[in-house]
N, C-alpha and C. Protein backbone atom coordinates (compact mmCIF):
# COMPACT_ATOMS: atom_id res chain seq x y z
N UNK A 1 67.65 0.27 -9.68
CA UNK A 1 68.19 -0.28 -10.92
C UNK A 1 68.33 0.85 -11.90
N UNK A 2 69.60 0.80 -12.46
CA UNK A 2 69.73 2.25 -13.32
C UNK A 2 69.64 1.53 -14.75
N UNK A 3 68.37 1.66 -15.58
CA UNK A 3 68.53 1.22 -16.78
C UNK A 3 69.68 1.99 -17.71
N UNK A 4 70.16 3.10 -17.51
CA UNK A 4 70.90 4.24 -18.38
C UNK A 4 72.61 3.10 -18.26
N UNK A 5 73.09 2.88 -16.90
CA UNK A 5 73.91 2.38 -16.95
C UNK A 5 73.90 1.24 -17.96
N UNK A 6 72.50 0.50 -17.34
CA UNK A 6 72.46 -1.42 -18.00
C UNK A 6 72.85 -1.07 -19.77
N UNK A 7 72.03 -0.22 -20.00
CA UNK A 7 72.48 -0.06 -21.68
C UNK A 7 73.65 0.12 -21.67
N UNK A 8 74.30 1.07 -20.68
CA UNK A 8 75.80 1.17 -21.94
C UNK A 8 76.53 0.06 -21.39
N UNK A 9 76.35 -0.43 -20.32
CA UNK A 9 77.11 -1.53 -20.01
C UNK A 9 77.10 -2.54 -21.42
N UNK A 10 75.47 -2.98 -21.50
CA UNK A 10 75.50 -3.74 -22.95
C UNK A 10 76.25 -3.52 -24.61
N UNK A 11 76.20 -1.69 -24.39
CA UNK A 11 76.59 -1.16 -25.52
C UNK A 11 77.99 -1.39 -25.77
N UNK A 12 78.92 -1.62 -24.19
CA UNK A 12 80.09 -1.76 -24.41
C UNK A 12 80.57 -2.80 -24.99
N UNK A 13 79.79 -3.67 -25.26
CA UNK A 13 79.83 -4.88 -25.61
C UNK A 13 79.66 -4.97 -27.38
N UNK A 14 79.02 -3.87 -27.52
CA UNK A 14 79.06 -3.86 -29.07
C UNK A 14 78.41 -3.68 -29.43
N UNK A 15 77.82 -2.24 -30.70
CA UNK A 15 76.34 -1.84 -31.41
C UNK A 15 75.26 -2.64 -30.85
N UNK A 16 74.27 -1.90 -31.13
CA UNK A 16 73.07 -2.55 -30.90
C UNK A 16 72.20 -1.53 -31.09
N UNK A 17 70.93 -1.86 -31.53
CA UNK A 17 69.60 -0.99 -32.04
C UNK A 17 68.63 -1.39 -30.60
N UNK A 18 67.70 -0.81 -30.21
CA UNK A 18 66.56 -0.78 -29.25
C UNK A 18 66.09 -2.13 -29.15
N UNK A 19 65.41 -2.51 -29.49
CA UNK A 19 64.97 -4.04 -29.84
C UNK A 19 66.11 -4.97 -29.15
N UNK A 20 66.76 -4.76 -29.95
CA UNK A 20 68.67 -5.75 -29.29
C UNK A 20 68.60 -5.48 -28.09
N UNK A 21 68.51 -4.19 -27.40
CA UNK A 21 69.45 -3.85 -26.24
C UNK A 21 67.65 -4.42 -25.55
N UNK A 22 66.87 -4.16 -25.76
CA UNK A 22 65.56 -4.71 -24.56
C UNK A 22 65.90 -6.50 -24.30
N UNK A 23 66.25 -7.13 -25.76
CA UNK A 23 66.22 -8.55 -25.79
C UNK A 23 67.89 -8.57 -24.59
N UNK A 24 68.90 -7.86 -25.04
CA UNK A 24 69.41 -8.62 -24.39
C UNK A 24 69.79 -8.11 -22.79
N UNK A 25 69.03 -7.29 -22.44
CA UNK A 25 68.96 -6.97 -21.30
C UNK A 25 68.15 -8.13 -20.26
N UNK A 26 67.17 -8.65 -21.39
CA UNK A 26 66.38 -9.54 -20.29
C UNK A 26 67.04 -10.63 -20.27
N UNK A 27 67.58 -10.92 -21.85
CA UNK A 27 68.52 -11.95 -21.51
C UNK A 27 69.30 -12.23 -20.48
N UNK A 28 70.45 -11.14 -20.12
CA UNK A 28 71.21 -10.72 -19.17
C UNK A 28 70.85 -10.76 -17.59
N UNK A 29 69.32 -10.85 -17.37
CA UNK A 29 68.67 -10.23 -16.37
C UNK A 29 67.79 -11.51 -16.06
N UNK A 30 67.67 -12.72 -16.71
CA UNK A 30 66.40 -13.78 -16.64
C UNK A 30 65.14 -12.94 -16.72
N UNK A 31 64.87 -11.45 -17.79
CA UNK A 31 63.45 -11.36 -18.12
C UNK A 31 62.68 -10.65 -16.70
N UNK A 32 63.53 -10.68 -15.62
CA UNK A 32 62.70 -9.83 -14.33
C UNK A 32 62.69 -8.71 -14.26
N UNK A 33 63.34 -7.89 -15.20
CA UNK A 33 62.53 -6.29 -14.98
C UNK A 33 62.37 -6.03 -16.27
N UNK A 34 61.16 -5.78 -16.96
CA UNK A 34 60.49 -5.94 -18.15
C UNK A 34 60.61 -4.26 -18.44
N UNK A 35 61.26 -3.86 -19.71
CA UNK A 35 61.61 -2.70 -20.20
C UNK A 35 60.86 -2.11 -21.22
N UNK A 36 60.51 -1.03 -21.17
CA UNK A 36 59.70 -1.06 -22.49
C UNK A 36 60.58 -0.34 -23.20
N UNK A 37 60.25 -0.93 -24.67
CA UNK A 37 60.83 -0.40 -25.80
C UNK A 37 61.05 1.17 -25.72
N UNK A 38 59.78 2.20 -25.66
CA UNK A 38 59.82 3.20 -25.46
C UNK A 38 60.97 4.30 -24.63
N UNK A 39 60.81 3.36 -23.33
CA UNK A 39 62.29 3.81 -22.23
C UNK A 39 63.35 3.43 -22.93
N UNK A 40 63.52 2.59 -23.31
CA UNK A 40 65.01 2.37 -23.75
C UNK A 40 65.39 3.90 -24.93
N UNK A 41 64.33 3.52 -25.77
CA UNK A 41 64.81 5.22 -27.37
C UNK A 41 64.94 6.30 -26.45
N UNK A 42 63.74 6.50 -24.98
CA UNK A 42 64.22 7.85 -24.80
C UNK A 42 65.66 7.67 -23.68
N UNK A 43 65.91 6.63 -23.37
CA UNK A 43 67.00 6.86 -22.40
C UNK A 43 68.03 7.03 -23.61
N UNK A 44 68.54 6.01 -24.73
CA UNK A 44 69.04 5.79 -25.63
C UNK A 44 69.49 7.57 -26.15
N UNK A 45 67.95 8.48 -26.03
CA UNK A 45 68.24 9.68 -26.68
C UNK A 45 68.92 10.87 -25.74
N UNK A 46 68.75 10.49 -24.50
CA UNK A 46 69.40 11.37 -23.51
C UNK A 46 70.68 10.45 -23.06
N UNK A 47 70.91 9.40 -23.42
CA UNK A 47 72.41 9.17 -23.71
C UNK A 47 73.41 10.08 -24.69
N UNK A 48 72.61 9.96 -25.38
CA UNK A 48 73.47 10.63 -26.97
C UNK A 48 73.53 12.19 -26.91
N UNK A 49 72.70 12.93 -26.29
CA UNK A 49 72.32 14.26 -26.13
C UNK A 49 73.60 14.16 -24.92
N UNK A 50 73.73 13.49 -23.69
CA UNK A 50 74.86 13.36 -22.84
C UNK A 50 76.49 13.20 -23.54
N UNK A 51 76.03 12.89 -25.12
CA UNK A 51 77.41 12.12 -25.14
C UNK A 51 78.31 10.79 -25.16
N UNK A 52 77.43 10.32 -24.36
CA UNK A 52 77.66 8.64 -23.92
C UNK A 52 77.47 7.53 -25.06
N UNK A 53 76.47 8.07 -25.95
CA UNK A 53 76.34 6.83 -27.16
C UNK A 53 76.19 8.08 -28.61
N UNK A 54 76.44 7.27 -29.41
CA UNK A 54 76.35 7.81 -30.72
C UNK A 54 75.55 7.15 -31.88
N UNK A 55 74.47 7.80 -32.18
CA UNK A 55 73.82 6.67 -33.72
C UNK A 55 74.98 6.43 -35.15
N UNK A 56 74.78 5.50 -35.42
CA UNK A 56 75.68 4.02 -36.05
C UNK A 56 75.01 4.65 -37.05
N UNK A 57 75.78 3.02 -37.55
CA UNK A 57 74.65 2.71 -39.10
C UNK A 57 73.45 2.40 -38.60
N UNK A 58 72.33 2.27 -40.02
CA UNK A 58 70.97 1.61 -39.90
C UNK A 58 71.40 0.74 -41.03
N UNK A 59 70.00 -0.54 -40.33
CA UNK A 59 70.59 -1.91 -41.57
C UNK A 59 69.64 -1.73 -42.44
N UNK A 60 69.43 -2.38 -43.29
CA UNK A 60 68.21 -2.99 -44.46
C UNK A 60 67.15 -3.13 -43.58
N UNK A 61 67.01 -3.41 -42.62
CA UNK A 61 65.44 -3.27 -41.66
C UNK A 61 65.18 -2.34 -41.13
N UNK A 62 66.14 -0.60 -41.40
CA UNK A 62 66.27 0.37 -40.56
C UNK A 62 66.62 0.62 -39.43
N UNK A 63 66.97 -0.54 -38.72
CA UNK A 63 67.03 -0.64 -37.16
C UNK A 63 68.07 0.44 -36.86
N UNK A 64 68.47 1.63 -36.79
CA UNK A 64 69.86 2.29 -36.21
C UNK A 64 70.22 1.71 -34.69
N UNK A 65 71.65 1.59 -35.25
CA UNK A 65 72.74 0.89 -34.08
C UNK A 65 72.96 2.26 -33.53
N UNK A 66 73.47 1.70 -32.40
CA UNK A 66 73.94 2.85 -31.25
C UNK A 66 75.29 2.65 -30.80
N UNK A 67 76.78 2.97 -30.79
CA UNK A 67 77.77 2.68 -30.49
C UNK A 67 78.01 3.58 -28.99
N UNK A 68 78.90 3.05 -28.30
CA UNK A 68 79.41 3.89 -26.97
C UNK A 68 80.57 4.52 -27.22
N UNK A 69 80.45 5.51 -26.86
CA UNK A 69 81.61 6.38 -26.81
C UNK A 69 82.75 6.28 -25.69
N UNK A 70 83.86 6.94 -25.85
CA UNK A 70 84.65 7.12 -24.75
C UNK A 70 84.08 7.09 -23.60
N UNK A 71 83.89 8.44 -23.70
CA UNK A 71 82.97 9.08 -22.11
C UNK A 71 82.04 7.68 -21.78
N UNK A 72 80.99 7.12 -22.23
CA UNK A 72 80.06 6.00 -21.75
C UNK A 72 80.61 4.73 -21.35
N UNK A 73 81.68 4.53 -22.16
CA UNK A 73 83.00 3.33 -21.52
C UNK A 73 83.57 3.60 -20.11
N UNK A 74 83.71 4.70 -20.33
CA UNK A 74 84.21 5.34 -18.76
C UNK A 74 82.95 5.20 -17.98
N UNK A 75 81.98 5.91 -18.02
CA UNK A 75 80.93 5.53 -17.16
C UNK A 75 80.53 4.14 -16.73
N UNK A 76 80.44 3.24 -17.76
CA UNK A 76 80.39 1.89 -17.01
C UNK A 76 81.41 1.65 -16.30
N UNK A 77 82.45 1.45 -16.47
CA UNK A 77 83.76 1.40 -15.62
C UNK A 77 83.46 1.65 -14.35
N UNK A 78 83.11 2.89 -14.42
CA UNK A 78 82.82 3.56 -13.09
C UNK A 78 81.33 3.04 -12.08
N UNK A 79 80.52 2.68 -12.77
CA UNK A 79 79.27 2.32 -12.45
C UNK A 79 79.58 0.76 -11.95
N UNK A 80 80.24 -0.25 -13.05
CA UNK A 80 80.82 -1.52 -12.51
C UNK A 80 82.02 -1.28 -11.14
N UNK A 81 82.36 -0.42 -10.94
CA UNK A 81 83.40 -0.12 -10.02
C UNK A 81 82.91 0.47 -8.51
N UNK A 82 82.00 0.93 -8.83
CA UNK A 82 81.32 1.39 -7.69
C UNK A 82 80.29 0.60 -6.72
N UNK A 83 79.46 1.12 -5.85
CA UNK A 83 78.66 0.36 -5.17
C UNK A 83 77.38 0.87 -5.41
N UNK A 84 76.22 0.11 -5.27
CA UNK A 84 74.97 0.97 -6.00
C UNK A 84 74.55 1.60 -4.77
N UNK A 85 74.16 3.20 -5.14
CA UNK A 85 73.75 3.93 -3.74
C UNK A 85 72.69 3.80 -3.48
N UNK A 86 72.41 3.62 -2.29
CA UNK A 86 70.86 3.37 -1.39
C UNK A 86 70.80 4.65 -0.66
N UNK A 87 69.83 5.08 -1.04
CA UNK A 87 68.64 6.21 -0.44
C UNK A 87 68.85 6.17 0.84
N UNK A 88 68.52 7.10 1.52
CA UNK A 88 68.77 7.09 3.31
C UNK A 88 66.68 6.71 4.11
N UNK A 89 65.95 7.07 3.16
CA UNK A 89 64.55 6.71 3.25
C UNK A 89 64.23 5.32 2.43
N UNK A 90 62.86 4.94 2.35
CA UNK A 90 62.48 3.69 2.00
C UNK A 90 61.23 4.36 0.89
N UNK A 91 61.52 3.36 -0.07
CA UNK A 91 59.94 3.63 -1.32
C UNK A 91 59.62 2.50 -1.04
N UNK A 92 59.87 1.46 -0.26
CA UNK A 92 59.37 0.14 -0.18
C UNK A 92 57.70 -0.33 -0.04
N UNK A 93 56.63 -0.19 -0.88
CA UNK A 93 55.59 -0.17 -0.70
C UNK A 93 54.87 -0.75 1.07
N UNK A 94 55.19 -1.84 1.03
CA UNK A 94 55.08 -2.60 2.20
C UNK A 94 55.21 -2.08 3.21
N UNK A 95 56.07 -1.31 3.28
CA UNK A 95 56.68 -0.78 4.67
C UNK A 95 55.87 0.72 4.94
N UNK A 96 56.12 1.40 4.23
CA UNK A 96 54.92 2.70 4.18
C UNK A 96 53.46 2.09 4.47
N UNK A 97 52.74 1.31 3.91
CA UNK A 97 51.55 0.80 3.86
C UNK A 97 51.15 0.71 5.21
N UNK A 98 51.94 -0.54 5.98
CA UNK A 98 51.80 -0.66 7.42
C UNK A 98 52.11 0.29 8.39
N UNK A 99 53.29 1.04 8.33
CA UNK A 99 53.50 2.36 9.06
C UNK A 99 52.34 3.61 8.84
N UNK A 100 51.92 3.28 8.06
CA UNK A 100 50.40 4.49 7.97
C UNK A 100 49.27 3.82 8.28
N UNK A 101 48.89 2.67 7.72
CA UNK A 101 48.18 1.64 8.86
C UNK A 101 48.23 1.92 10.10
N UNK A 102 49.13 1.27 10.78
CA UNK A 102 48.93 1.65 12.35
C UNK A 102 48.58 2.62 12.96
N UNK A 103 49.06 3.63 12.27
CA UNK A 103 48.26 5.28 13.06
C UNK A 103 47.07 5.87 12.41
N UNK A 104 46.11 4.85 12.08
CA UNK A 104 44.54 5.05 12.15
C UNK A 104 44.15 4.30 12.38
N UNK A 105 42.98 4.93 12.94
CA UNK A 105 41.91 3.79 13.91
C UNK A 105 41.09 3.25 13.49
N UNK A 106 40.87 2.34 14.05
CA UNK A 106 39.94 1.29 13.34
C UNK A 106 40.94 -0.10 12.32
N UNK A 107 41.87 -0.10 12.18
CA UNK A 107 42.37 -0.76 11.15
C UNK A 107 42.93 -1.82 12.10
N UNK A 108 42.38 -3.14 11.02
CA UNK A 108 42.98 -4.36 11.91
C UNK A 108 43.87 -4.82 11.64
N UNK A 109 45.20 -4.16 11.85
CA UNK A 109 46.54 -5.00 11.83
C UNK A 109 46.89 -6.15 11.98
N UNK A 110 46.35 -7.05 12.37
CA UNK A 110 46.85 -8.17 12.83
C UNK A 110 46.25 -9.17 11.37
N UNK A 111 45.12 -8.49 10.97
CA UNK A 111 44.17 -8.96 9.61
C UNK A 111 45.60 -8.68 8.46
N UNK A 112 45.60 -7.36 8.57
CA UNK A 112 46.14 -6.73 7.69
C UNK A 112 47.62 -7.78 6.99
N UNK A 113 48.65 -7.65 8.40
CA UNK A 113 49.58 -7.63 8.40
C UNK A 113 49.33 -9.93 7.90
N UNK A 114 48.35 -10.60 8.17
CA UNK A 114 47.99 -12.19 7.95
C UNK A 114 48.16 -11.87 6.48
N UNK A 115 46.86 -10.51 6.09
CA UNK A 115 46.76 -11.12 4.43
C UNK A 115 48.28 -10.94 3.62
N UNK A 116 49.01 -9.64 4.43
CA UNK A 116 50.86 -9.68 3.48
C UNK A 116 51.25 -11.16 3.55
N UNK A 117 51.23 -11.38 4.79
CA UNK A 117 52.29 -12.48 4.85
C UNK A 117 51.70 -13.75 4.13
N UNK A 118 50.47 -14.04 3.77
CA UNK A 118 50.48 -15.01 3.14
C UNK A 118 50.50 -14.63 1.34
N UNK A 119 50.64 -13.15 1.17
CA UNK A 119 51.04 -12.89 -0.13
C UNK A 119 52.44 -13.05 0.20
N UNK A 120 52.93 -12.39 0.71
CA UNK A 120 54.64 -13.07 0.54
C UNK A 120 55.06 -14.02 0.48
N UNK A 121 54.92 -15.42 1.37
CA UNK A 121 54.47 -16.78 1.29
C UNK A 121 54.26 -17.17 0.20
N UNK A 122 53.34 -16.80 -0.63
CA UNK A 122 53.02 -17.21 -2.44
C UNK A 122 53.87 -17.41 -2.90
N UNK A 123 54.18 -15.61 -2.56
CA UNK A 123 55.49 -15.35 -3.86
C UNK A 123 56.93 -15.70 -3.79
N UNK A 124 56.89 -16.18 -2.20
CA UNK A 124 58.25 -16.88 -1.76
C UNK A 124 58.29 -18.58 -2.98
N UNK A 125 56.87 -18.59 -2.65
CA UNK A 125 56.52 -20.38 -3.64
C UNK A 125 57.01 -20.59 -4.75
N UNK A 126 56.35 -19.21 -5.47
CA UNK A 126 56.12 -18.82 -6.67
C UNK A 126 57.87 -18.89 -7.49
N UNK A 127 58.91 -18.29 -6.52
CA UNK A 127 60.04 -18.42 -7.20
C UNK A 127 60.71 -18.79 -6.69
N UNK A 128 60.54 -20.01 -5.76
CA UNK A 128 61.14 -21.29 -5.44
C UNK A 128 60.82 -21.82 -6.53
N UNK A 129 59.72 -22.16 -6.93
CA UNK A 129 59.04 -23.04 -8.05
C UNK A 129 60.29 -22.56 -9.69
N UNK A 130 60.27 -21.42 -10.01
CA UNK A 130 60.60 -20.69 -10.78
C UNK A 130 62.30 -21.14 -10.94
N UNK A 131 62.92 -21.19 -9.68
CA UNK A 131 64.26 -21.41 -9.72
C UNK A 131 64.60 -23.02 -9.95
N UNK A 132 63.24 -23.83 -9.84
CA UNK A 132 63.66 -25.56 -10.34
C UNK A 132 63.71 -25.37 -11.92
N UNK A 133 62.46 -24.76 -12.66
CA UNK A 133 62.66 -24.79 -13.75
C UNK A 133 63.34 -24.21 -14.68
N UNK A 134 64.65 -24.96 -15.18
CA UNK A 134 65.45 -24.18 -15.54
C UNK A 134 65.50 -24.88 -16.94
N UNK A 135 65.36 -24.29 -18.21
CA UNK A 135 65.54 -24.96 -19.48
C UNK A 135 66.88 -25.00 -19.80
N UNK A 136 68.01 -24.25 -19.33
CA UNK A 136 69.14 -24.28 -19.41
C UNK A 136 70.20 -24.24 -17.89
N UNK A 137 70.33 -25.21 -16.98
CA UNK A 137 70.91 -25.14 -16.19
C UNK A 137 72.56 -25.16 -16.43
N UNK A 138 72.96 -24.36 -16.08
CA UNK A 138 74.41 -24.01 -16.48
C UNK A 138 74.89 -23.03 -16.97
N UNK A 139 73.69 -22.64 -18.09
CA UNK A 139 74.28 -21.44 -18.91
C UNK A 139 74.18 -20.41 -18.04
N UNK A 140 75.11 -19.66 -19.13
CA UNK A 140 75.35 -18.18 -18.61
C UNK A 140 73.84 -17.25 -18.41
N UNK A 141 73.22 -17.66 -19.80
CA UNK A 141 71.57 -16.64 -19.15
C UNK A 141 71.16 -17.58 -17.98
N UNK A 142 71.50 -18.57 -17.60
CA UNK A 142 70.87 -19.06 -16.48
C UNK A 142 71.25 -18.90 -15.28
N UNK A 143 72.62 -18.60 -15.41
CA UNK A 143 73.32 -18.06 -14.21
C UNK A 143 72.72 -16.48 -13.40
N UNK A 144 72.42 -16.05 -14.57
CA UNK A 144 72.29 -14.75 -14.52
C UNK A 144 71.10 -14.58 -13.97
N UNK A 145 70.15 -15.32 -14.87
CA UNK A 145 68.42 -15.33 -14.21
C UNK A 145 68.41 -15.75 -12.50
N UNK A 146 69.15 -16.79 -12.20
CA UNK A 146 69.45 -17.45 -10.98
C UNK A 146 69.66 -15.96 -9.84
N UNK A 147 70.72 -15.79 -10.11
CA UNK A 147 71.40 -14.21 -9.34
C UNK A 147 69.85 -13.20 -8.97
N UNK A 148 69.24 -12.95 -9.91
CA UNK A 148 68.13 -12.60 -9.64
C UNK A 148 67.35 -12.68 -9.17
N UNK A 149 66.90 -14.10 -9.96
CA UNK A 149 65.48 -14.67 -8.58
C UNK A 149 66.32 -15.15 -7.25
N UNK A 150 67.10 -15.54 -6.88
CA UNK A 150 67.80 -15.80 -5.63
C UNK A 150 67.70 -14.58 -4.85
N UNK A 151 68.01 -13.12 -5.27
CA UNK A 151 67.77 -11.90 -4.57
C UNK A 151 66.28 -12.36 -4.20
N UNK A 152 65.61 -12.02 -5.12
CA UNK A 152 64.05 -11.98 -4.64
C UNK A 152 63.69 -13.20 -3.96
N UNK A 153 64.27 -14.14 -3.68
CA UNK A 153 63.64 -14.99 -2.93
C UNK A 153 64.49 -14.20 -1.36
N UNK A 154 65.40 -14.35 -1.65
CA UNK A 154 66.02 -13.44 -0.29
C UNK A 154 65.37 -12.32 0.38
N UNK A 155 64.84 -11.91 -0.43
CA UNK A 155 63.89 -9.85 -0.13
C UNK A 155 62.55 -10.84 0.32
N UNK A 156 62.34 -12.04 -0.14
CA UNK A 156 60.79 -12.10 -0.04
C UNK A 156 61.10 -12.82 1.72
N UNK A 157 61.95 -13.81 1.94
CA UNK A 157 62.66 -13.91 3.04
C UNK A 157 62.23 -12.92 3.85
N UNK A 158 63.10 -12.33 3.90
CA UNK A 158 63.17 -11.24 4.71
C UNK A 158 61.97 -10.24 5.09
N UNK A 159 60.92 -10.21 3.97
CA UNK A 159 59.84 -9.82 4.14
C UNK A 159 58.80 -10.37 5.27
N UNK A 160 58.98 -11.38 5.18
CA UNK A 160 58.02 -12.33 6.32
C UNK A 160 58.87 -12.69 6.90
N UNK A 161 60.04 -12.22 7.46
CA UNK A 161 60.75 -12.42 8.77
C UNK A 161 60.12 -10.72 9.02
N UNK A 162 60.37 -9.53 8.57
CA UNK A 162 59.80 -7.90 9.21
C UNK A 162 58.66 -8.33 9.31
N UNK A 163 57.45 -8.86 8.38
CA UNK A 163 56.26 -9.20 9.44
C UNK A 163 55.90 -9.47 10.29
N UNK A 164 56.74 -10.71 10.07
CA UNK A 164 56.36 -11.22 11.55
C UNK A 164 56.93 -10.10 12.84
N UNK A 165 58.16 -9.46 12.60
CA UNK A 165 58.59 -8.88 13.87
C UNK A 165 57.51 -7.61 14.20
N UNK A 166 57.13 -6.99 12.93
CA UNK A 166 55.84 -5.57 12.62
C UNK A 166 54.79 -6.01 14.11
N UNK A 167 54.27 -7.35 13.72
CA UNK A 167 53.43 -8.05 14.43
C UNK A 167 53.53 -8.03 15.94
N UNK A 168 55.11 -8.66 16.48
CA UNK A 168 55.54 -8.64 17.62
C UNK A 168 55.19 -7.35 17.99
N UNK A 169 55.69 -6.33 17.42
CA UNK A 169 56.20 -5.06 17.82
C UNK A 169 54.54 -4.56 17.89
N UNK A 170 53.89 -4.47 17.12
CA UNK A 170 52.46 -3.93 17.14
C UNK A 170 51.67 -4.57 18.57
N UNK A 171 52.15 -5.52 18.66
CA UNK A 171 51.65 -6.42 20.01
C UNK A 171 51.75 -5.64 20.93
N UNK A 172 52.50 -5.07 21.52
CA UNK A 172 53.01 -4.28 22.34
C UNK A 172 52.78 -2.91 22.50
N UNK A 173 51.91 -2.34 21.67
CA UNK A 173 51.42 -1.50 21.88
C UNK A 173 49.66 -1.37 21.72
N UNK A 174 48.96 -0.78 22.55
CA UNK A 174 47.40 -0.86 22.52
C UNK A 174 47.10 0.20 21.21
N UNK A 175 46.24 0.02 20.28
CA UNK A 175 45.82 0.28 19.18
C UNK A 175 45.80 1.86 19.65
N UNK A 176 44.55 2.33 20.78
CA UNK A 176 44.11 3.60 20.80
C UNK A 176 45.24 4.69 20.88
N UNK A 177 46.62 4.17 21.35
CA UNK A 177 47.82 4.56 21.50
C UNK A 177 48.19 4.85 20.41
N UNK A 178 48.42 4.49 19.50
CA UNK A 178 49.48 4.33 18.03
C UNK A 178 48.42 5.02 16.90
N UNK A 179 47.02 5.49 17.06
CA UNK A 179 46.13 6.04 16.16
C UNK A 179 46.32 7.74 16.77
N UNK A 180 46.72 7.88 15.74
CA UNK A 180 47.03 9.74 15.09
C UNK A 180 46.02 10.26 14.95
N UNK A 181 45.47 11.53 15.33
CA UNK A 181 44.46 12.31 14.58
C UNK A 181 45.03 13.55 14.10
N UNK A 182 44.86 13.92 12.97
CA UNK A 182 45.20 14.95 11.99
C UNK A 182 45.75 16.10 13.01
N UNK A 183 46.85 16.24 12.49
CA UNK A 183 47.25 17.83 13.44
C UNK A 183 46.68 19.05 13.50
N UNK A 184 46.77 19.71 14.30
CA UNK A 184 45.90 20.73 14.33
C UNK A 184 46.96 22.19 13.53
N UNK A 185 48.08 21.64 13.76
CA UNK A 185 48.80 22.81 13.43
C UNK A 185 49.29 22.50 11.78
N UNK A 186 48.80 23.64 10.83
CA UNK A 186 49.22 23.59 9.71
C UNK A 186 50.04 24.14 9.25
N UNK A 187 50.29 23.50 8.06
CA UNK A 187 51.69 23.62 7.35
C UNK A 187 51.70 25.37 6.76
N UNK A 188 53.00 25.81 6.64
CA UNK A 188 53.02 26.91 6.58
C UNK A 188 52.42 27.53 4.61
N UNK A 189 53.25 26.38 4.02
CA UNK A 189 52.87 26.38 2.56
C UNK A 189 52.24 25.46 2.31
N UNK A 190 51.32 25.88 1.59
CA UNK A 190 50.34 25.19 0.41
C UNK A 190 49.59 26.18 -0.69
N UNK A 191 48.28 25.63 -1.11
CA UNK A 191 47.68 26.29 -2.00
C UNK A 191 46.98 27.62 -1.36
N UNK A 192 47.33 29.06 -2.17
CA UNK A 192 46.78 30.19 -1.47
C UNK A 192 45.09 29.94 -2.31
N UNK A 193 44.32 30.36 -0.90
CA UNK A 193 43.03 31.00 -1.05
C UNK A 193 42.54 31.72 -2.22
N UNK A 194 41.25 31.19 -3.06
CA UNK A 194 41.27 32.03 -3.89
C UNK A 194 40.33 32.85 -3.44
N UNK A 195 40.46 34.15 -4.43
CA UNK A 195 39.27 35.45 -3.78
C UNK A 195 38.21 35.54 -4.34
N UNK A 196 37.30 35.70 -4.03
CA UNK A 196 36.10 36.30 -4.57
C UNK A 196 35.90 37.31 -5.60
């Protein structure tokens, strides 16, 4: 998620001070990726240092507005026009966790891999539950919140469908097999020796 874009996307839409652009980002977003004020001024300030936004007026409450420039109009354009790029590796907590799991010994996968899946399970609940209650069914922030939690119920899906297969697949191999012991051969760089 590129917050740098989400702002000017919003900005294209018309001034706005920090405060504005957090409210209506979550607006925009149903409130699921929680921004802090802080990120926004410094992204806000390496926008403007880029070019992309410019400080406005300030009102009677001081708030300074931020307008988009050419160049940042163009960038959303381009950002709405494009496809969002995916990494060729994974930061996916889950997935690292268990892949380093398995290659030490002693660790009970089959424990391990029960307690995810009934956290995923929860949280599959959790925003099923989340997607009945809707104080505004129809609206546009509701549409929007919807789009969201519908992903995450999809990712959480899919999460306990790879468990379960992790599981299959771990089946199939005998533990003493799949446990690593530290290599013997070391890396060429690291920290030099200090001397005496």
């Amino acid at each position: 998620m590129s917050v740098r874009q989400s702002l000017l996307a919003i900005l294209d839409q018309g001034p706005c001070y920090g405060y504005q652009l957090r409210a209506e980002f979550d607006r925009r977003t149903g409130s699921t990726w929680p921004l802090n004020v802080g990120q926004i001024y410094s992204t806000l300030d390496r926008l403007e240092r880029g070019g992309l936004v410019a400080k406005g007026d300030t009102d009677e409450h001081g708030h300074v507005y931020y307008t988009i420039t050419d160049a940042g109009s163009a960038e959303v354009a381009s950002w709405l026009g494009s496809s969002v790029q995916r990494g060729e590796g994974t930061r996916d907590a889950l997935a690292i966790k268990l892949a380093l799991a398995a290659t030490l010994p002693g660790v009970d996968m089959a424990a391990m891999i029960e307690t995810e899946r009934k956290a995923s399970l929860a949280q599959l609940e959790r925003l099923k539950r989340a997607t009945q209650a809707s104080a505004h069914p129809g609206s546009a922030e509701e549409i929007a919140r919807s789009l969201v939690v519908d992903s995450m119920i999809f990712q959480a899906e899919a999460e306990v469908r790879w468990l379960d297969h992790a599981e299959e697949r771990l089946s199939q191999h005998p533990r003493h097999i799949m446990a690593l012991q530290l290599a013997t051969d070391r890396p060429k760089r690291g920290r030099p020796a200090v001397s005496a």
